[in-house]
C-alpha atoms as a PDB file:
ATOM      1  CA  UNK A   1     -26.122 -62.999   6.238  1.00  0.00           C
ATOM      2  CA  UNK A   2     -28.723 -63.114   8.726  1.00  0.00           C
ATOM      3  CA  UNK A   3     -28.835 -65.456  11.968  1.00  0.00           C
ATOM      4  CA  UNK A   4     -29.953 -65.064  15.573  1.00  0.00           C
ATOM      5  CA  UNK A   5     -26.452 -64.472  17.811  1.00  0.00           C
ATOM      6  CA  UNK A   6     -26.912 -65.162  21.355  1.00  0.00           C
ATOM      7  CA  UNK A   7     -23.495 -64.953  22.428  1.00  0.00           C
ATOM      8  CA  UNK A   8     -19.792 -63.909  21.381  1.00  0.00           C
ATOM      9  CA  UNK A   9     -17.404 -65.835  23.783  1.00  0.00           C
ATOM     10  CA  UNK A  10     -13.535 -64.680  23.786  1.00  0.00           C
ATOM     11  CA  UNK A  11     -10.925 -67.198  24.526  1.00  0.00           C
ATOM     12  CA  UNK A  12      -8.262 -66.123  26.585  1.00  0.00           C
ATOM     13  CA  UNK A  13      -5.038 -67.356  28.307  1.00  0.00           C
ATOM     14  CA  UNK A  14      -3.435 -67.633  31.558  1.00  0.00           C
ATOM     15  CA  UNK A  15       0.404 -67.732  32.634  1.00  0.00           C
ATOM     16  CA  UNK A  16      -1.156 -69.805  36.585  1.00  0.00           C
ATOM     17  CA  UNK A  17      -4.544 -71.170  35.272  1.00  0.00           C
ATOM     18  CA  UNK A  18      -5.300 -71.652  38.987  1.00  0.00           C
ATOM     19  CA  UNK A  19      -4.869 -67.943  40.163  1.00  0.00           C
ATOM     20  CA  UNK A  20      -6.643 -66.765  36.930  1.00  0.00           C
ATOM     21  CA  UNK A  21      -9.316 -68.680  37.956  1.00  0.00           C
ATOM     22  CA  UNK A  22      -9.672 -67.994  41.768  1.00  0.00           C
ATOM     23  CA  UNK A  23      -9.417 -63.829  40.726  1.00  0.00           C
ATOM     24  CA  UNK A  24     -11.762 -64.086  37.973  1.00  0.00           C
ATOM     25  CA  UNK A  25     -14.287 -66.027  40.854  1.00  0.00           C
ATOM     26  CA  UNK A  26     -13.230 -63.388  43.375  1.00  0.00           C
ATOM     27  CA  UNK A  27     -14.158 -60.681  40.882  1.00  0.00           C
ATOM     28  CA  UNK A  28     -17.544 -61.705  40.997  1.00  0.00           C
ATOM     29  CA  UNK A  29     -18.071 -63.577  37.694  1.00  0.00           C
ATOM     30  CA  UNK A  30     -18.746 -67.718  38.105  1.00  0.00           C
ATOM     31  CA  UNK A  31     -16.541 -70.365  36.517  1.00  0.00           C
ATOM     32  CA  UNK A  32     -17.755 -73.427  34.980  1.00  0.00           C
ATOM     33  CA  UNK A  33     -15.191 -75.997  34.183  1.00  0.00           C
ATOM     34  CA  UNK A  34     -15.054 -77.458  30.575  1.00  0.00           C
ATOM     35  CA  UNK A  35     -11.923 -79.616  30.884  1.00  0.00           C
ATOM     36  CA  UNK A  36      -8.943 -79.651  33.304  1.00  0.00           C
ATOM     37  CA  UNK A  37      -7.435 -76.856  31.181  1.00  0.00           C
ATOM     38  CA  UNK A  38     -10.054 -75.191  30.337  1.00  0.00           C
ATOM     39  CA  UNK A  39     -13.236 -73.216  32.354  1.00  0.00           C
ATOM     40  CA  UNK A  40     -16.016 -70.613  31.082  1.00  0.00           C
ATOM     41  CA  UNK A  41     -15.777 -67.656  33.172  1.00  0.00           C
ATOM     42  CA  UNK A  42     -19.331 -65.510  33.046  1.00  0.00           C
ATOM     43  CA  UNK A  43     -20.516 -62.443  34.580  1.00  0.00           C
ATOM     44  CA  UNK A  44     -23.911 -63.314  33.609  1.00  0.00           C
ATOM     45  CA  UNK A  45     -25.816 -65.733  31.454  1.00  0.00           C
ATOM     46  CA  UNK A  46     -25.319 -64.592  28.250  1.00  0.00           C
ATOM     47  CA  UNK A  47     -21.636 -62.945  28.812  1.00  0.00           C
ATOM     48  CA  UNK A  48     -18.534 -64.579  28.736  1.00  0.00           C
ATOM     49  CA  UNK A  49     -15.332 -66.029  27.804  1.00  0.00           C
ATOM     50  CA  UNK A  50     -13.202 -69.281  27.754  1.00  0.00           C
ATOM     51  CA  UNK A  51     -10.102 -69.087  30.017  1.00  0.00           C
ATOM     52  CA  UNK A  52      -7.191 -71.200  29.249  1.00  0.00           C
ATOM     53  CA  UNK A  53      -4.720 -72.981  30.968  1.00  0.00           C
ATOM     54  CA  UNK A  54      -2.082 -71.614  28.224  1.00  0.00           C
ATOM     55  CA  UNK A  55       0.033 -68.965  27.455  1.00  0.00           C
ATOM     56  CA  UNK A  56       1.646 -67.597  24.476  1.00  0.00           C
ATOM     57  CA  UNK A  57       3.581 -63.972  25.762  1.00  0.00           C
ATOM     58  CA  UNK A  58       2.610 -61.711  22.456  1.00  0.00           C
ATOM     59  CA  UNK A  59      -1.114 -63.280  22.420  1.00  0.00           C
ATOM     60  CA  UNK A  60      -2.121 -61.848  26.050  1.00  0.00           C
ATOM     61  CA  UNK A  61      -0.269 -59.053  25.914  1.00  0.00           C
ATOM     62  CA  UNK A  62      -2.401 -57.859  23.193  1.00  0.00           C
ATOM     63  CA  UNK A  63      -5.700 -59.214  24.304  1.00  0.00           C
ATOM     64  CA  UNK A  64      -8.383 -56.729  25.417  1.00  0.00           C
ATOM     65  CA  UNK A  65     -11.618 -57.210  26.510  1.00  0.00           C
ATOM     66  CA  UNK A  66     -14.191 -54.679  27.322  1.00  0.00           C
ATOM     67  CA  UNK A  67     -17.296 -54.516  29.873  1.00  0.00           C
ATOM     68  CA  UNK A  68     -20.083 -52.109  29.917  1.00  0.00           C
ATOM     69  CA  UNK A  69     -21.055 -51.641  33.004  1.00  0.00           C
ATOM     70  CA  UNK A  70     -24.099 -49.310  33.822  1.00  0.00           C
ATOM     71  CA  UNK A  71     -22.128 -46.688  36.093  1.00  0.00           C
ATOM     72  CA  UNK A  72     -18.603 -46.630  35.963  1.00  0.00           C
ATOM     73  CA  UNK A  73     -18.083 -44.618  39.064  1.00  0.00           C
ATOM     74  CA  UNK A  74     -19.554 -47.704  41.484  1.00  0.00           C
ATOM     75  CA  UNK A  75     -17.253 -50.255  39.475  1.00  0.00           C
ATOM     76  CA  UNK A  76     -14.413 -48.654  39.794  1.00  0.00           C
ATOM     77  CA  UNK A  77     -15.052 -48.346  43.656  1.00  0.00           C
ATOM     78  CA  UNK A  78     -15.970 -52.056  43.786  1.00  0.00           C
ATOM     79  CA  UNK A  79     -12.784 -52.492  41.684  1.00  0.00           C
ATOM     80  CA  UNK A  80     -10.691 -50.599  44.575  1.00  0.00           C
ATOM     81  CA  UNK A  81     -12.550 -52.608  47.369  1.00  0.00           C
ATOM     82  CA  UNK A  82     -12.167 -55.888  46.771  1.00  0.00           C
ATOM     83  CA  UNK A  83      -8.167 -54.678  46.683  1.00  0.00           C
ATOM     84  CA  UNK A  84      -7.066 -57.762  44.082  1.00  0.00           C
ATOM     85  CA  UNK A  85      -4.619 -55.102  42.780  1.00  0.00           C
ATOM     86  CA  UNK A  86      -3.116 -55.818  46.638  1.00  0.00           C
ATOM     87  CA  UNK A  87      -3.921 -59.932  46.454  1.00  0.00           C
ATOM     88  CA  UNK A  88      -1.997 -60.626  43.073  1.00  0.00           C
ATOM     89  CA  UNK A  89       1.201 -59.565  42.341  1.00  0.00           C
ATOM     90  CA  UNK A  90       0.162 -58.103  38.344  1.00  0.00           C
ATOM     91  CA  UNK A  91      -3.109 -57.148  38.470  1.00  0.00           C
ATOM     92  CA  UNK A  92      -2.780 -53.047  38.414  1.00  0.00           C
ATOM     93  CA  UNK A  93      -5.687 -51.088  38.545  1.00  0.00           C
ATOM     94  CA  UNK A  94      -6.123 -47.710  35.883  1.00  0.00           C
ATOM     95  CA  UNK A  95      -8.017 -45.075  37.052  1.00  0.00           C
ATOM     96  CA  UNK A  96     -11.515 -43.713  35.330  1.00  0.00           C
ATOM     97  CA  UNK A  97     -10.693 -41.583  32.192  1.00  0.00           C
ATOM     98  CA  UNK A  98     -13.128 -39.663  30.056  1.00  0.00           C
ATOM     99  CA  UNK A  99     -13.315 -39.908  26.234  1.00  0.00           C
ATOM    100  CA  UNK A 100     -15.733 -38.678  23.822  1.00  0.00           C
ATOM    101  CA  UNK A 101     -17.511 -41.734  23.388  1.00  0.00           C
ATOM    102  CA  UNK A 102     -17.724 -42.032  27.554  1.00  0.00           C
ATOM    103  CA  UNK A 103     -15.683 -43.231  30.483  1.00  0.00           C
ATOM    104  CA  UNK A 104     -13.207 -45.956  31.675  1.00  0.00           C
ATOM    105  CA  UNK A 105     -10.962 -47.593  34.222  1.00  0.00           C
ATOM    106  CA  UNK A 106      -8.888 -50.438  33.425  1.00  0.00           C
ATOM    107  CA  UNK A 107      -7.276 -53.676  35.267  1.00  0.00           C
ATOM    108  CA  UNK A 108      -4.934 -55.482  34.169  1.00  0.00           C
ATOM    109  CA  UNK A 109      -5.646 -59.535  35.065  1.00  0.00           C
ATOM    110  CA  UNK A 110      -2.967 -61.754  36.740  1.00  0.00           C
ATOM    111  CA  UNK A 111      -1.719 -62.843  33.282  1.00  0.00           C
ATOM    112  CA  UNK A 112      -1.360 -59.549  31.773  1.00  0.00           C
ATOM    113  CA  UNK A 113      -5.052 -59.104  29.911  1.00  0.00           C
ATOM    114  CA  UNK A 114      -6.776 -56.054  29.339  1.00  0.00           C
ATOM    115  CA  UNK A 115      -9.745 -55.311  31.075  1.00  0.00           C
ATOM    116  CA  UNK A 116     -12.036 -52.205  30.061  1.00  0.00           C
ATOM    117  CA  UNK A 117     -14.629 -51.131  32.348  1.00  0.00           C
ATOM    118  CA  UNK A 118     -16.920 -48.748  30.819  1.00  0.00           C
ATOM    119  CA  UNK A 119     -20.261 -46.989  30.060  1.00  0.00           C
ATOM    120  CA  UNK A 120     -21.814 -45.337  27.010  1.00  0.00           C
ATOM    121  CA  UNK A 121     -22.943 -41.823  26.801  1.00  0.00           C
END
């Protein structure tokens, strides 16, 4: 099959649609609202997902989504700085780990999703 992708959007829920929303915005990326229960967070044109005012336990505690960021070591700093991990009661921040493949850190958002922050070798 061959086509022209120019984007892969995730959909993803929230337990407090409003909080997601206003930590997502504080984390840098911009909202655009769809419907009263729905917005498209992005962190740039192209990249970016559907957040949800819904939630479903066993479906966000098994969603993931990872980032590539170009250098790891100023995100995670930035990550520590803006101190959501102090703001909202679940977000946690995971420190930078090395794998074969390259390195890491994770945050967990206020509903419980998966954030990977990483970079390439």
């Amino acid at each position: 099959m061959k086509h022209a992708a120019k984007s892969i959007r995730a959909f993803i829920g929230a337990i407090n649609f409003e909080e997601s929303r206003l930590f997502y915005k504080e984390l840098g990326f911009e909202e655009s609202p769809i419907s009263k229960n729905m917005s498209y967070i992005r962190v740039s044109d192209n990249l970016g997902f559907y957040l949800q005012d819904a939630y479903v336990e066993d479906w966000i505690n098994n969603s993931m989504l990872f980032l590539e960021v170009d250098d790891v070591n100023r995100y995670w700093k930035e990550l520590q700085s803006l101190g959501l991990h102090l703001r909202y009661k679940n977000v946690k921040l995971t420190p930078i780990r090395e794998e074969n493949w390259g390195r890491e850190c994770f945050m967990h958002d206020p509903s419980g999703v998966l954030w990977h922050f990483g970079e390439f070798y």
